[in-house]
Protein backbone atom coordinates (compact mmCIF):
# COMPACT_ATOMS: atom_id res chain seq x y z
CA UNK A 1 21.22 1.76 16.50
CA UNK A 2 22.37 -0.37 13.48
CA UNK A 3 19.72 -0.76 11.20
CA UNK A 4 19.75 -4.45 11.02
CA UNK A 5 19.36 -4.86 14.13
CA UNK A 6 15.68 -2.56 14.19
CA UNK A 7 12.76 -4.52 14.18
CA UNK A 8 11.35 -2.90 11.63
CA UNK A 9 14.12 -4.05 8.86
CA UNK A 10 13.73 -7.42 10.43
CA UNK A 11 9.98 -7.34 8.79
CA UNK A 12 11.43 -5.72 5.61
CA UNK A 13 14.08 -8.43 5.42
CA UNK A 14 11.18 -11.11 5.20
CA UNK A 15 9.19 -9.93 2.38
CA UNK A 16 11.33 -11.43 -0.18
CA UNK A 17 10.63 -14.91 1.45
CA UNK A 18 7.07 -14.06 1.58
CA UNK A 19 6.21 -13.28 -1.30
CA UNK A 20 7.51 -16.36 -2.70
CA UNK A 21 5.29 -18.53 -0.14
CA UNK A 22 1.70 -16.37 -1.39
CA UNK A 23 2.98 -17.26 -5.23
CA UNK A 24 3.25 -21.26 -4.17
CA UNK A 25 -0.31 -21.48 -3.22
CA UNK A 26 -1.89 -18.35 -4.98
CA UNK A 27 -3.74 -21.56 -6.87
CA UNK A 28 -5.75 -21.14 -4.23
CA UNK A 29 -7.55 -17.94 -4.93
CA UNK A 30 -10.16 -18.86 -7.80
CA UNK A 31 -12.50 -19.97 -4.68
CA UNK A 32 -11.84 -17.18 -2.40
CA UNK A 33 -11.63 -13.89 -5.36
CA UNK A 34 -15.26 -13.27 -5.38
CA UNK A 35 -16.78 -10.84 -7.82
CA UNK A 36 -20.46 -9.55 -8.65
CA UNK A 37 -21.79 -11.25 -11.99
CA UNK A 38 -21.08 -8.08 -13.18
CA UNK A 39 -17.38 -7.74 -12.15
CA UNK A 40 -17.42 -5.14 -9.56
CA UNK A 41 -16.39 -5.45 -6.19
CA UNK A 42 -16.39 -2.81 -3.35
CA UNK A 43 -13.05 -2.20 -1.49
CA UNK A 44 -12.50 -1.10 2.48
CA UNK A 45 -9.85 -0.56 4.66
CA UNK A 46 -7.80 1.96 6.61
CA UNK A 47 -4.43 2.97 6.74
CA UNK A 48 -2.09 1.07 5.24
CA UNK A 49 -4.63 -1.38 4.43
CA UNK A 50 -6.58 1.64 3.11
CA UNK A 51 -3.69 2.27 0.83
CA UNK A 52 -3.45 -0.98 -0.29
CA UNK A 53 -7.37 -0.82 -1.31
CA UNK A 54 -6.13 2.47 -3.88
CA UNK A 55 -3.69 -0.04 -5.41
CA UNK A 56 -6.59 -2.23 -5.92
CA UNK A 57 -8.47 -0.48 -8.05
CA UNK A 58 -5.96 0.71 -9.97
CA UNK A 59 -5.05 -2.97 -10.92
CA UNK A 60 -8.51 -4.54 -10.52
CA UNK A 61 -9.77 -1.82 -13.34
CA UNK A 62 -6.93 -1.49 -15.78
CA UNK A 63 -5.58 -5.21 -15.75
CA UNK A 64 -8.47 -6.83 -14.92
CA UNK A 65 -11.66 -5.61 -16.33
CA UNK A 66 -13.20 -5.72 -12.55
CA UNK A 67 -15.13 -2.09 -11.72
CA UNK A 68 -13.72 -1.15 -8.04
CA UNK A 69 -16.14 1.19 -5.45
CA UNK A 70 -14.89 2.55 -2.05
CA UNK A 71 -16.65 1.73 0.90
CA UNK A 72 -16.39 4.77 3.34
CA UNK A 73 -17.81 3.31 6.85
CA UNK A 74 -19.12 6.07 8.20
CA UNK A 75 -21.93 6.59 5.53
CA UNK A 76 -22.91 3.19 5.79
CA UNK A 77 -23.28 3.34 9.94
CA UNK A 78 -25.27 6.73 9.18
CA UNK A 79 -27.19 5.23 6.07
CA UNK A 80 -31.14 6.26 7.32
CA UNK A 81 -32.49 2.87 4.75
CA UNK A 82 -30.75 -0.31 4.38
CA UNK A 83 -28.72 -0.22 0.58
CA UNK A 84 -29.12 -2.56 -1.84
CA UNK A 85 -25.88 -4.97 -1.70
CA UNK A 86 -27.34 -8.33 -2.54
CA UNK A 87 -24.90 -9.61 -5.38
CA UNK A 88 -22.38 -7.67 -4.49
CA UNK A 89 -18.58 -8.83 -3.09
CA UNK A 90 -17.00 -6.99 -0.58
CA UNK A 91 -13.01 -7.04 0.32
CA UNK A 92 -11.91 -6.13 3.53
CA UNK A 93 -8.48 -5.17 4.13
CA UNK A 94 -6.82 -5.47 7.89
CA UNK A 95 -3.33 -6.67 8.83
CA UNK A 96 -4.79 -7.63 11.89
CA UNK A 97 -8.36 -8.42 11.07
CA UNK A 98 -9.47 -6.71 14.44
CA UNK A 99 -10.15 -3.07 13.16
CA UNK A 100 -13.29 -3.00 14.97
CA UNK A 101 -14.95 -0.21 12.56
CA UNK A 102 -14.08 -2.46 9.40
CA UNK A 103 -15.62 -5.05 10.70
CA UNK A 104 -18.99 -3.54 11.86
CA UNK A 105 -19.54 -2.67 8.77
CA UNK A 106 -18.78 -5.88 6.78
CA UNK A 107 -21.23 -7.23 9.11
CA UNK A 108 -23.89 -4.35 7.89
CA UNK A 109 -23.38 -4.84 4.37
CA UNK A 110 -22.95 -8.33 4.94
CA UNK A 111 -26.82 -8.09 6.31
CA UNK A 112 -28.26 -5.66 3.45
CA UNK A 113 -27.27 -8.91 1.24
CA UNK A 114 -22.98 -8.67 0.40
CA UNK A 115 -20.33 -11.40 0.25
CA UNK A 116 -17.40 -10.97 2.05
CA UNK A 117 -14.24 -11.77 1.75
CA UNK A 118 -11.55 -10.82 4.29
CA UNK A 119 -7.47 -9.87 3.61
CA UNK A 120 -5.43 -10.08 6.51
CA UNK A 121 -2.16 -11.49 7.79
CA UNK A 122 -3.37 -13.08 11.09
CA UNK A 123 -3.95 -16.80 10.65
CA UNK A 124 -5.56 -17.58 14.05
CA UNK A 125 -9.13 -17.41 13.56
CA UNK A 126 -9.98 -16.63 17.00
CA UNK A 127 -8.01 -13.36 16.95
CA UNK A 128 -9.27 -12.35 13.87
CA UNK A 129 -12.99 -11.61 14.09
CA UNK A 130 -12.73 -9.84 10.91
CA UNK A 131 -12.35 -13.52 8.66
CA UNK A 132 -14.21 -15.06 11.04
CA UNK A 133 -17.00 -12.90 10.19
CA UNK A 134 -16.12 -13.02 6.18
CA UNK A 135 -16.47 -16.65 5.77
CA UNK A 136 -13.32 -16.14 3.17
CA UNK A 137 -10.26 -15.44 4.27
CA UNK A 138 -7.07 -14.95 1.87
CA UNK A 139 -4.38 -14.87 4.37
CA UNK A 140 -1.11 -12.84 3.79
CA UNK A 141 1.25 -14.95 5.78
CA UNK A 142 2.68 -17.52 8.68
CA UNK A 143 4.56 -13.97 9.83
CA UNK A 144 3.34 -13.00 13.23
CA UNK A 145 3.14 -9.07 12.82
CA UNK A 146 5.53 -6.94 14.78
CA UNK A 147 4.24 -3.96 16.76
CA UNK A 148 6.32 -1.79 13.71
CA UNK A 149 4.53 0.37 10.99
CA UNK A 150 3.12 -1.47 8.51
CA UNK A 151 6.07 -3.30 5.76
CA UNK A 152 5.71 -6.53 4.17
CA UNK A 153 1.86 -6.64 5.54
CA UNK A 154 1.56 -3.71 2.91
CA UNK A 155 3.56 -5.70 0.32
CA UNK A 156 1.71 -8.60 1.25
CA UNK A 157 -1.35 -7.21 0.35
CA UNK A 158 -0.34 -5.42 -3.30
CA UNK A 159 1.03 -9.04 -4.00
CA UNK A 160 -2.53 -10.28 -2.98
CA UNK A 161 -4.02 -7.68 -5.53
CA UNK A 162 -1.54 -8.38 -8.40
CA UNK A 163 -2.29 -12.17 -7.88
CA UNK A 164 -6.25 -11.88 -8.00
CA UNK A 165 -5.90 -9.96 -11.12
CA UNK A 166 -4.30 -13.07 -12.57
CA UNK A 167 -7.02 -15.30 -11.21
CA UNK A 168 -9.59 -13.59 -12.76
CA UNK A 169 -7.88 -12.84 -15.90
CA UNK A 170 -4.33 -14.01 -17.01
CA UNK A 171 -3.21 -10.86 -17.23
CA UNK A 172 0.76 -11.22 -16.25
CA UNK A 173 3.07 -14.18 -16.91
CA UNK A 174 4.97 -16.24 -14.36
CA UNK A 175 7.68 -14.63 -15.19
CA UNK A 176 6.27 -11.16 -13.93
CA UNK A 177 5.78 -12.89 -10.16
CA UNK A 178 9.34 -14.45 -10.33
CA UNK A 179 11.51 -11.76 -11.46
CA UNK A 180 9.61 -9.30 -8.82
CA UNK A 181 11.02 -11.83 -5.94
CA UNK A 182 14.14 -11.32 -7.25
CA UNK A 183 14.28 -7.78 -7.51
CA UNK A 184 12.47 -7.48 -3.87
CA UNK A 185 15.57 -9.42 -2.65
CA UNK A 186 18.01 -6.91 -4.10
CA UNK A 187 16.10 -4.37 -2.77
CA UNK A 188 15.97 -5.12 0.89
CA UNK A 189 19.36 -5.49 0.59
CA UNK A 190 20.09 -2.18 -0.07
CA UNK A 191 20.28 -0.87 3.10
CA UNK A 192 23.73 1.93 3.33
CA UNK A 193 21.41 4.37 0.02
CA UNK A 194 22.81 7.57 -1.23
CA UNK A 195 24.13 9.41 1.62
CA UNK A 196 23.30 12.62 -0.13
CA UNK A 197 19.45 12.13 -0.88
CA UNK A 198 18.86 11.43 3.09
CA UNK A 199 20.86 14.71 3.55
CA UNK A 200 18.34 16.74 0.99
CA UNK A 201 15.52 15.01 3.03
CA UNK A 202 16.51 16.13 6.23
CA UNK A 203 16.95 19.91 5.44
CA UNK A 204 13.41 19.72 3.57
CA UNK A 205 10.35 21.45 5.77
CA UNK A 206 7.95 18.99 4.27
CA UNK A 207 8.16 16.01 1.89
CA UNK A 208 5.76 15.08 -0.77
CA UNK A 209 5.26 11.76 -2.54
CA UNK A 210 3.52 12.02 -6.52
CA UNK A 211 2.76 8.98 -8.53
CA UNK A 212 0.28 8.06 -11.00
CA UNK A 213 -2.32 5.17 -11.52
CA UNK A 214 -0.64 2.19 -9.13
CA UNK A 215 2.26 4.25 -8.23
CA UNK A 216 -0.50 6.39 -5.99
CA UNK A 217 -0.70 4.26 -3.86
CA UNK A 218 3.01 3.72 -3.60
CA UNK A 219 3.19 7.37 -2.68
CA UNK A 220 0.43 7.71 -0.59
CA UNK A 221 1.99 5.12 1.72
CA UNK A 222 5.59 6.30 1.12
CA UNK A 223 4.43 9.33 3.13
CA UNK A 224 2.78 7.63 5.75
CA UNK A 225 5.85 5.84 6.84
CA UNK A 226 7.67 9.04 6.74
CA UNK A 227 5.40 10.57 8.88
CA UNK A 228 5.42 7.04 11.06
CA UNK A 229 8.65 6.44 11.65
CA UNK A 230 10.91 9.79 11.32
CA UNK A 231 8.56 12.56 12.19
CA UNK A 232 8.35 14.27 9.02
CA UNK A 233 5.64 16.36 7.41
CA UNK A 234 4.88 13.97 4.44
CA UNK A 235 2.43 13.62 2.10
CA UNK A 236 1.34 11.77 -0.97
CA UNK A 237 -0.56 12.88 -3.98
CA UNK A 238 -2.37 11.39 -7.12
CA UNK A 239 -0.23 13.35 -9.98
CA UNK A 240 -3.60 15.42 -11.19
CA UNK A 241 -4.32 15.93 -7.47
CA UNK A 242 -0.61 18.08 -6.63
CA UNK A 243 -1.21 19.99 -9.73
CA UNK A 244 -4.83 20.78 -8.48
CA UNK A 245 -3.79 23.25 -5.85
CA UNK A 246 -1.13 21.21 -3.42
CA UNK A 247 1.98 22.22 -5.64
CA UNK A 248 1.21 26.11 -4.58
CA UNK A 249 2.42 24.89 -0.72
CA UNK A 250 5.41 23.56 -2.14
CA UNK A 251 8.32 26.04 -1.83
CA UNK A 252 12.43 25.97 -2.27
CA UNK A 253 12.32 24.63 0.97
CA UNK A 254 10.94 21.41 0.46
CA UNK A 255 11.70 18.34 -1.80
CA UNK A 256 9.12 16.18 -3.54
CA UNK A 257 9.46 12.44 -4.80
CA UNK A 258 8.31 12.03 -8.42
CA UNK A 259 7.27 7.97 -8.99
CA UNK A 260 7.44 7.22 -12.62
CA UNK A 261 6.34 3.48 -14.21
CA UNK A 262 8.32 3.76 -16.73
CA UNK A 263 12.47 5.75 -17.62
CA UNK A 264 10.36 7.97 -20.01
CA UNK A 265 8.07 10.40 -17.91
CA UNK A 266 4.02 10.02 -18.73
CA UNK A 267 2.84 13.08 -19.57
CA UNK A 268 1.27 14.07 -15.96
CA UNK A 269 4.63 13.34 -13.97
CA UNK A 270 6.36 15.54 -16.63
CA UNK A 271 3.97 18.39 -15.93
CA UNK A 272 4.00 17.81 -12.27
CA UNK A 273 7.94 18.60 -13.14
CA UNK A 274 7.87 21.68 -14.76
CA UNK A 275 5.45 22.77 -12.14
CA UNK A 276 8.50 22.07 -9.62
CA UNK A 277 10.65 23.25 -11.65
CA UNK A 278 8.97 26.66 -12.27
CA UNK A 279 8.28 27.46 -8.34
CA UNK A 280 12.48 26.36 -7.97
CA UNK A 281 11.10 23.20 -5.32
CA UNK A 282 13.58 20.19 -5.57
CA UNK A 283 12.69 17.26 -6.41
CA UNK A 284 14.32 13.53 -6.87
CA UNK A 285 12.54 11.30 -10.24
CA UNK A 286 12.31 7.69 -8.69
CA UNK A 287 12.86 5.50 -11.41
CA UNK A 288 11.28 1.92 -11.50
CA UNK A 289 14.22 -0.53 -12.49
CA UNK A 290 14.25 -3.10 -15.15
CA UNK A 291 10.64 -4.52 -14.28
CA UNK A 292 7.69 -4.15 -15.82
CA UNK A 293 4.98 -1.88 -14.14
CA UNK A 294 3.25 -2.34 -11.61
CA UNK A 295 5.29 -5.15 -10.72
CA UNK A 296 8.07 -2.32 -10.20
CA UNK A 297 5.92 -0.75 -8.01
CA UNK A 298 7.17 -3.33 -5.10
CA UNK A 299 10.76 -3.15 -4.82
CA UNK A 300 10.47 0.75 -5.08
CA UNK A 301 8.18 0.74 -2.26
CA UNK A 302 10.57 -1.69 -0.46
CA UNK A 303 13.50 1.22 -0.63
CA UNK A 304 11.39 3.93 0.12
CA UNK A 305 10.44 2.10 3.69
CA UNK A 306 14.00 1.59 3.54
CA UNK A 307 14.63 5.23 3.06
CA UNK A 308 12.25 6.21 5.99
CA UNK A 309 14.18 4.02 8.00
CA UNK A 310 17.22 5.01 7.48
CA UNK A 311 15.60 8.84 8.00
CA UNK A 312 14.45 7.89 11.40
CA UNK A 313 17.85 6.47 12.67
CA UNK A 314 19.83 9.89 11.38
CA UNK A 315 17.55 11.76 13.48
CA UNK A 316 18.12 9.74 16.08
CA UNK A 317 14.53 8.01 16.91
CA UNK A 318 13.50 4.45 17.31
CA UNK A 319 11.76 3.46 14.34
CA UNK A 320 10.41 0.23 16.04
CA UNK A 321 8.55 2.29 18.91
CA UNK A 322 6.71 5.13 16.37
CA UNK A 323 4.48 7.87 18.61
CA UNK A 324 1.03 7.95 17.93
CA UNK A 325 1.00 4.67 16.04
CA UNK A 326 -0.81 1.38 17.16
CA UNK A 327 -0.82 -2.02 15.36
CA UNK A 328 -4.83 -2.13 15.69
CA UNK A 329 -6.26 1.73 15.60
CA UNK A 330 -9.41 1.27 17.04
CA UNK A 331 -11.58 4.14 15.41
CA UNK A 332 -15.01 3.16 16.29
């Protein structure tokens, strides 16, 4: 199978395109980025859209000055008193906006007195009880999702971040959302790679993705399209998290991606290195490119679901038909 011709790069192929559409009417979000007079917001989501919440608060809190809490829904279905959310804004995250879990429980907190405000790529309100519900809806795209794993839905929604943080506080310059369209159309481009890196990956018992602050969540859902679309044992760590016990699993055998936001290692990637180094695992430094972080935390994330791709064909699978994955996981 040619890899243009995979549904799957036909969604990668868009983001470019899409991203520029979110930046023409991103105006738009002053009225729908709702915070607590306080500036905090609570975050939930799963998956991808999970993922995308961990990029959130990275941004939210460092560029931002807005305080970021995870909503896990099972202790709010098991809560034994109602909890105190009157004040309090609430994003939901959902390509779909039919996660039926996600949505039973913006409707509790939306009853124990939160605001809601719903992030999802599916523009017809009567398939998406999730904005429905929310009353706000900041809507990713006109891009009907594919039944693929999750591409420029995820990109979609770390654009979404990057783009409240300038609502609410001028953080970035124009300049930062143009040049990142125009390195996300070089990088979807790139689609033949270093023969020799797949080859590493390929021979490698299991795969791990490190990052730090918004590259995290880069490498959290790195591994999850690894494990998606080409069957590999992948995982992503938090740099301080790999060096707190997961680096011991890591053997000769295996390979780990290092995600850096800048050419000169921060100090916990560089231990996270020596630590490879010392226990003789390979590993590959991912370096950002010529933009400034996070911005460069897109178009890397655009060649490692490249990467994945291109994985999944060598091994001769179907990345557009991935086992065990469905567009809406119902977990409730």
């Amino acid at each position: 199978m040619n890899i243009k011709d995979t549904l799957t790069y036909g969604d990668i192929a868009e983001i470019p395109a899409l991203l520029e559409a979110f930046s023409s009417r991103a105006g738009s979000l002053g009225k729908l980025a709702l915070r607590s007079k306080e500036k905090t917001v609570y975050l939930v989501g799963r998956g991808s859209s999970g993922t995308a919440t961990l990029f959130a608060k990275y941004i939210w809190e460092t560029c931002a000055g807005t305080i970021t809490n995870f909503i896990h829904p099972h202790s709010i279905f098991e809560a034994k008193k109602p909890l105190n959310f009157k004040g309090q804004a609430v994003w939901a995250f959902s390509q779909s906006g039919r996660s039926q879990d996600i949505t039973a429980c913006v409707e509790k907190l939306m009853k124990w007195g939160a605001k809601a405000v719903a992030v999802t790529n599916e523009a017809d309100l009567k398939n998406n009880p999730l904005a429905r519900l929310a009353g706000r809806h900041i809507l990713l795209s006109g891009s009907k999702e594919v039944p693929v794993a999750a591409t420029k839905s995820f990109e979609l929604q770390l654009w979404a971040v990057l783009w409240t943080a300038q609502a609410w506080s001028r953080c970035f310059s124009p300049k930062d959302f143009s040049d990142t369209v125009a390195a996300a159309r070089k990088a979807v481009q790139k689609i033949d790679g270093d023969q020799a890196i797949l080859g590493r990956i390929k021979k490698a018992n299991m795969l791990g993705f490190v990052g730090r602050g918004a590259f995290n969540a880069v490498a959290e859902d790195s591994a999850l399209k690894f494990r998606e679309m080409a069957k590999a044992h992948a995982l992503g760590y938090s740099a301080a998290e790999f060096l707190h016990g997961p680096v011991g699993a890591y053997t000769k055998n295996d390979l780990v991606f290092l995600f850096t936001p800048s050419a000169k290692l921060p100090d916990d990637i560089v231990k996270v290195k020596k630590a490879l180094h010392e226990r003789g695992t390979p590993y590959e430094v991912v370096l950002p490119g010529g933009l400034k972080f996070p911005f460069s935390c897109i178009p890397v994330d655009i060649s490692m679901k490249l990467l994945a791709l291109r994985l999944a064909l060598s091994k001769g699978l179907n990345p557009d038909n991935p086992k065990g994955l469905n567009k809406v996981t119902q977990t409730f």
